[in-house]
Structures are given as C-alpha cells and as structure tokens.
N, C-alpha and C. Protein backbone atom coordinates (compact mmCIF):
# COMPACT_ATOMS: atom_id res chain seq x y z
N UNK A 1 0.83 -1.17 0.00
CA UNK A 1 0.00 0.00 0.00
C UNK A 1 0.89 1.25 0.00
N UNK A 2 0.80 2.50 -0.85
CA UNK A 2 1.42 2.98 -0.80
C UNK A 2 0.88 4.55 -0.40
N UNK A 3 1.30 5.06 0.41
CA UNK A 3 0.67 6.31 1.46
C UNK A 3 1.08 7.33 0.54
N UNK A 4 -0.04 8.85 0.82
CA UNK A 4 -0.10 9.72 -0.07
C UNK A 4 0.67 10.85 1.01
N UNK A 5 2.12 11.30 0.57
CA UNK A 5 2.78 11.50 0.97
C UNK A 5 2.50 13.51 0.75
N UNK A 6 1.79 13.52 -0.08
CA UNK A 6 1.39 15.03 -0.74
C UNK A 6 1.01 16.17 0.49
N UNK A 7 1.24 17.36 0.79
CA UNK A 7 0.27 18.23 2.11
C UNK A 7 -0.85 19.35 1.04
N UNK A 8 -1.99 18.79 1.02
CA UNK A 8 -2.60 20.23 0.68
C UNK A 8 -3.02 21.32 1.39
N UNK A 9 -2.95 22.08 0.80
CA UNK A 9 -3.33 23.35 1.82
C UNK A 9 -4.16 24.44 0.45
N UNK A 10 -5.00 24.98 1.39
CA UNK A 10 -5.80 25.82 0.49
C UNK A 10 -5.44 27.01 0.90
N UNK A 11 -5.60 28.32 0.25
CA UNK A 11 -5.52 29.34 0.13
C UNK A 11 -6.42 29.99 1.28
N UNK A 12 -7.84 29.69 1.34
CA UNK A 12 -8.67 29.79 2.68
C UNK A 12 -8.26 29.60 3.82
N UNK A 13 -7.48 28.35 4.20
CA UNK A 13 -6.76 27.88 5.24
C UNK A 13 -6.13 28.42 5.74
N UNK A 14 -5.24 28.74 4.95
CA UNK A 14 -3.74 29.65 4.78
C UNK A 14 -4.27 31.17 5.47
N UNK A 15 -5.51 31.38 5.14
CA UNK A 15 -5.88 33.04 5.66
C UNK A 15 -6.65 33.01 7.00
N UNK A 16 -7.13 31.78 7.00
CA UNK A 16 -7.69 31.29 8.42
C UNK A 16 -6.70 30.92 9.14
N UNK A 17 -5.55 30.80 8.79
CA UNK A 17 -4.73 30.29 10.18
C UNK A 17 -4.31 31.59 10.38
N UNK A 18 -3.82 32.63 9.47
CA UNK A 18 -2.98 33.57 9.70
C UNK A 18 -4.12 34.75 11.08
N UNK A 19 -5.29 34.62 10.47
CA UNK A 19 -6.34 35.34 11.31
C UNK A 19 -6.70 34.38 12.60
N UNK A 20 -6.26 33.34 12.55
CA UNK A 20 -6.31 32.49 14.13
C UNK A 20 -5.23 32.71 14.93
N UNK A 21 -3.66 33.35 14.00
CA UNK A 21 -2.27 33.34 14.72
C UNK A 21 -3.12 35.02 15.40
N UNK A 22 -3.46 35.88 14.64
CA UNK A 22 -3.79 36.81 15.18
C UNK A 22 -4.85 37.18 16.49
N UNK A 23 -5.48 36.54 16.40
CA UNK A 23 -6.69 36.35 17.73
C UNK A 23 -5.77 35.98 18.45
N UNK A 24 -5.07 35.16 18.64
CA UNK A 24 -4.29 34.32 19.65
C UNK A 24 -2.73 35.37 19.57
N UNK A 25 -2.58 36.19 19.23
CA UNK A 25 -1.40 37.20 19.63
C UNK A 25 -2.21 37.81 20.75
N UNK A 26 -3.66 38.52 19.75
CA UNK A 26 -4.15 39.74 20.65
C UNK A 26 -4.74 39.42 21.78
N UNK A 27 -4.81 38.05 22.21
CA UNK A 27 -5.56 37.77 23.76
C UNK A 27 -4.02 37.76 24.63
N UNK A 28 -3.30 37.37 23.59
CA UNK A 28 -1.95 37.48 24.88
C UNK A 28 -1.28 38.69 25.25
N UNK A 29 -1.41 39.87 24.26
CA UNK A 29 -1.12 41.35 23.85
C UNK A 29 -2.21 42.04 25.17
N UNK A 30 -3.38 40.98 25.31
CA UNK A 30 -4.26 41.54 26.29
C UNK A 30 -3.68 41.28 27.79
N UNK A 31 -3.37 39.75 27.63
CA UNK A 31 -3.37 39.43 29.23
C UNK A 31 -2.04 40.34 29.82
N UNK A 32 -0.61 40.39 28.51
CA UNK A 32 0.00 41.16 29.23
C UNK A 32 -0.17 42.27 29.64
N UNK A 33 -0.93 43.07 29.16
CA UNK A 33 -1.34 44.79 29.12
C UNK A 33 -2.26 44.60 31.15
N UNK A 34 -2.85 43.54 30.91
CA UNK A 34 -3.91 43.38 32.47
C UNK A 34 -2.60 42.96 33.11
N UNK A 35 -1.41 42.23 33.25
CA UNK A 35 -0.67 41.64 34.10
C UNK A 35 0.08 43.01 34.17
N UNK A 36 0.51 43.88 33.58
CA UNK A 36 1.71 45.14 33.16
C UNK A 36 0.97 46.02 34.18
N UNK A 37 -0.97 46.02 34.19
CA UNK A 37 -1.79 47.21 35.14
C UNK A 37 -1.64 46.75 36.62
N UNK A 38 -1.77 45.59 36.46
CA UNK A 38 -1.53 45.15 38.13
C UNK A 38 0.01 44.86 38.54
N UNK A 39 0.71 45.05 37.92
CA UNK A 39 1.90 45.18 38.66
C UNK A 39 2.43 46.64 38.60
N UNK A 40 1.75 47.37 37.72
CA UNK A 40 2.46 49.37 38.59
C UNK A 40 1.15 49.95 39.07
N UNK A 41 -0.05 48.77 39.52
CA UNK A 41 -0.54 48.98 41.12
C UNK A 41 0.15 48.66 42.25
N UNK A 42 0.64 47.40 41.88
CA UNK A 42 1.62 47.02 43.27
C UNK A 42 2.39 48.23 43.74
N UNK A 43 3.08 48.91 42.95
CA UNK A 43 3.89 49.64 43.40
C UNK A 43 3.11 50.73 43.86
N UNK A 44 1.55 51.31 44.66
CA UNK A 44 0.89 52.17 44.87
C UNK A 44 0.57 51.46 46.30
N UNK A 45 1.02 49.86 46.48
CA UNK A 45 0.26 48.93 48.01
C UNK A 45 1.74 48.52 48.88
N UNK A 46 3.08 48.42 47.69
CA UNK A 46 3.94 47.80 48.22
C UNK A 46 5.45 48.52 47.81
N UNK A 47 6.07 48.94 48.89
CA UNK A 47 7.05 50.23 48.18
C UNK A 47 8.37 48.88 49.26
N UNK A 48 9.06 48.65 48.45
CA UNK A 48 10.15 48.41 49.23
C UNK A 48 11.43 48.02 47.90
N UNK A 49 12.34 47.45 48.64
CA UNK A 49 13.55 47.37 47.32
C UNK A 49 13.18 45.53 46.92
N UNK A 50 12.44 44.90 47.23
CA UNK A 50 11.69 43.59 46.32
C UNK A 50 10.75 43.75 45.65
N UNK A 51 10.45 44.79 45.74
CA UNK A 51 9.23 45.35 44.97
C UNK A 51 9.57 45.83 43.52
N UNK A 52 10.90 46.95 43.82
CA UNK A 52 11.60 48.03 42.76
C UNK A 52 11.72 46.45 41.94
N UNK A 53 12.54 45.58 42.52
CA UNK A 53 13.65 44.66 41.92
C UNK A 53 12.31 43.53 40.89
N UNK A 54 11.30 43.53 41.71
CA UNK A 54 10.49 42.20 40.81
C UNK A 54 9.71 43.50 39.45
N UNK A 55 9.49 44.31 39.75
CA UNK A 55 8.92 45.42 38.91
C UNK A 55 9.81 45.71 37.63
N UNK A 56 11.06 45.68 38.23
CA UNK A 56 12.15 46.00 36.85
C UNK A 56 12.24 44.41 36.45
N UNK A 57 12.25 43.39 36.75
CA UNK A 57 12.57 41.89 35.95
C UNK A 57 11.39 41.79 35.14
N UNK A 58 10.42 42.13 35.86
CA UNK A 58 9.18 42.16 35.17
C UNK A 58 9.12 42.90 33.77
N UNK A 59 9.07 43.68 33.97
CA UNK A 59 9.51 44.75 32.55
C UNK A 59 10.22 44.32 31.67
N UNK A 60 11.37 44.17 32.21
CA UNK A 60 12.90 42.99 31.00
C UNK A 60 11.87 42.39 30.66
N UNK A 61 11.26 41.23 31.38
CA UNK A 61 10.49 39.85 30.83
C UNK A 61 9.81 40.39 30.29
N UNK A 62 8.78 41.20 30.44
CA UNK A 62 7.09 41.97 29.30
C UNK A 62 8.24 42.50 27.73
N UNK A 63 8.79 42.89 27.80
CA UNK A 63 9.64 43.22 26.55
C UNK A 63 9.71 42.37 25.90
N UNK A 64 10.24 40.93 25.75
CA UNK A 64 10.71 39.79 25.51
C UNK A 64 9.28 39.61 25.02
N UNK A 65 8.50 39.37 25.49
CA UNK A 65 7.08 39.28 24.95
C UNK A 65 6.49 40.61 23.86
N UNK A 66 6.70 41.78 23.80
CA UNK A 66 6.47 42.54 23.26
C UNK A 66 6.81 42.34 21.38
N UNK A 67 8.64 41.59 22.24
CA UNK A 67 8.77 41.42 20.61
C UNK A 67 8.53 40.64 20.00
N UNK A 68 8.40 39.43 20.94
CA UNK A 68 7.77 38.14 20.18
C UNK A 68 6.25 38.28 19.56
N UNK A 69 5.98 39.12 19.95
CA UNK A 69 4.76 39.60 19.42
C UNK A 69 4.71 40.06 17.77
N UNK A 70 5.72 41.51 17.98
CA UNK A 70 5.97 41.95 16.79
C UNK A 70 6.58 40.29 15.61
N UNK A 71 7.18 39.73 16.35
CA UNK A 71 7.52 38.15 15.05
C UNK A 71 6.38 37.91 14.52
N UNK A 72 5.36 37.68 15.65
CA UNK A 72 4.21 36.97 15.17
C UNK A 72 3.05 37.66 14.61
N UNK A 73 3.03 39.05 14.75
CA UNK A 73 2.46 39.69 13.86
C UNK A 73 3.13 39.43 12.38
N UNK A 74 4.50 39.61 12.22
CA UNK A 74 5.26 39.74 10.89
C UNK A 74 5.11 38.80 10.24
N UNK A 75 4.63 37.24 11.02
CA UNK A 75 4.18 35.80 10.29
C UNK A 75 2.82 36.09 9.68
N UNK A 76 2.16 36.36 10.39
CA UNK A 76 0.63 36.92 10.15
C UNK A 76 0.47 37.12 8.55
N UNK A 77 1.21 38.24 8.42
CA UNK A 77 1.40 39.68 7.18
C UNK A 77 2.23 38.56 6.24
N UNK A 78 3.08 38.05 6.99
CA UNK A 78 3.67 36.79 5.77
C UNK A 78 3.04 35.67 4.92
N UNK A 79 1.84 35.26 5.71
CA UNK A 79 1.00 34.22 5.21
C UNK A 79 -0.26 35.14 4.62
N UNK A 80 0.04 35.99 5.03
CA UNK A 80 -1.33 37.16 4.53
C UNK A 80 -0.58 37.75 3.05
N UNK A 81 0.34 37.53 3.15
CA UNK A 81 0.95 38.03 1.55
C UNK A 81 1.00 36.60 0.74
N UNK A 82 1.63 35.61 0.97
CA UNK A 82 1.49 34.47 0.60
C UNK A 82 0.56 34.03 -0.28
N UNK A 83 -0.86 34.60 0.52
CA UNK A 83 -2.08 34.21 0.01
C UNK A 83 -2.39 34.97 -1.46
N UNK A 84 -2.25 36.39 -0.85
CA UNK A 84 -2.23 36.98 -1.90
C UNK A 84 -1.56 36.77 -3.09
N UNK A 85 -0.31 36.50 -2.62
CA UNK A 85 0.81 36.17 -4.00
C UNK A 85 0.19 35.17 -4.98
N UNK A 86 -0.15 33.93 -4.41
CA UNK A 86 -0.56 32.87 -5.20
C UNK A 86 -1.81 33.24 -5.89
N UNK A 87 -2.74 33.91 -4.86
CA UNK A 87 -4.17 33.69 -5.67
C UNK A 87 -4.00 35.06 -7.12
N UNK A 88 -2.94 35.92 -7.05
CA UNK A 88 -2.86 36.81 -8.13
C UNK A 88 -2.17 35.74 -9.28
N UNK A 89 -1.01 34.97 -8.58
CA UNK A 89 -0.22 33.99 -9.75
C UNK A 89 -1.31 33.35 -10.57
N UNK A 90 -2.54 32.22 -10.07
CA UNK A 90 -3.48 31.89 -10.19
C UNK A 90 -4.37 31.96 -11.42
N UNK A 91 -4.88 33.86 -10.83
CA UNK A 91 -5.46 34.33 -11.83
C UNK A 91 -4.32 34.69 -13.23
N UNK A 92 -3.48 34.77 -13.17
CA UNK A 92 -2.69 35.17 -14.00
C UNK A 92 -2.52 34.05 -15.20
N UNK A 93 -2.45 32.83 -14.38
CA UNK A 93 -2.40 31.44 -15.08
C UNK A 93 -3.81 31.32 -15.56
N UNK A 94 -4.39 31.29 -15.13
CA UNK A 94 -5.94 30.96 -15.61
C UNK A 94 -6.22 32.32 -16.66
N UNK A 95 -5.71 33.16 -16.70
CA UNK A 95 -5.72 34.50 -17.54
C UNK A 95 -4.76 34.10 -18.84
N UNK A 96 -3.77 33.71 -18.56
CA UNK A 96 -2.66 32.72 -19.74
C UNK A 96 -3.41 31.60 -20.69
N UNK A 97 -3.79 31.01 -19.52
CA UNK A 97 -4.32 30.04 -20.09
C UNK A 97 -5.25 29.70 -20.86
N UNK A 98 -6.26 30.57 -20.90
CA UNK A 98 -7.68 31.06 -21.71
C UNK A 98 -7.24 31.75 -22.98
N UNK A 99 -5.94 32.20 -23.41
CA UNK A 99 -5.48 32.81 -24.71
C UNK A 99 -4.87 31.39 -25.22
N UNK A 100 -5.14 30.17 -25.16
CA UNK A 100 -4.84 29.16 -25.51
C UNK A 100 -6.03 28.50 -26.27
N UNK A 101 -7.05 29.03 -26.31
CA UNK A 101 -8.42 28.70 -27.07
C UNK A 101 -8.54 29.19 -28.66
C-alpha cells in the first residue's frame, strides 16, 4: 500500500490560520497589558527594594514578549501576503491560459 505523501493546503486555510495566529497574539497582547496594570498597582500597596527589583525583571520579561509579538504579527502579514501572492499567480495562469483557445 502505498501512502499519499502530498500536504494540501488551500488558500482559505492559509488566511484562516494567519487570522487564528492573530486572535491568539491579541488575547496574549491583552493578558500582558492586564498583568503590566496590576503590577504598577503594586507599586501604589507595596514600596520596598523587592518590589523596585520584581517590577524592573518584570519589565525585561514583558519586553521579551512585546517582541515576540511583533515576530508573530510579521508571520501573520507573511501568510497574509502568501495568500495573496498565489491567488494573483493563479489568476494570471488561468488568464494565460484562456489565450490558448
């Protein structure tokens, strides 16, 4: 028996995942923005030098996330061009191809 080794992928797919990578940036773009508000409350309940010190690691770390963000937006726009690219190639071929009649 011999297995169909081929991956299809549709053009729809391809724009549905890129708009699923995006929902799933912006809920995490959210939770950090709610985790970023409650920690420079802390610093309005809790003033000491473990406080300064977890407040600034915190920040380093939210950065690190900030940009991984910006990646995964830039994948987004990548598969969002992708799509585009092909489905213009597409028409172009199917536009070629009809001067063949």
């Amino acid at each position: 028996m011999m297995m169909d080794n081929n991956i299809r992928i549709t053009l729809p797919e391809v724009a549905q995942t890129a708009a699923q990578i995006r929902n799933c940036n912006s809920a995490l773009d959210n939770i950090l923005s709610y985790v970023s508000k409650l920690m420079n409350e802390l610093n309005s309940i809790w003033l000491s030098d473990g406080e300064e010190m977890l407040l600034s690691r915190f920040r380093k770390f939210s950065g690190r996330f900030i940009d991984e963000s910006e990646v995964i937006e830039s994948y987004a726009r990548f598969l969002d061009s992708t799509v585009a690219d092909y489905d213009s190639l597409e028409s172009t071929i199917v536009a070629n191809a009809s001067n063949f009649d």
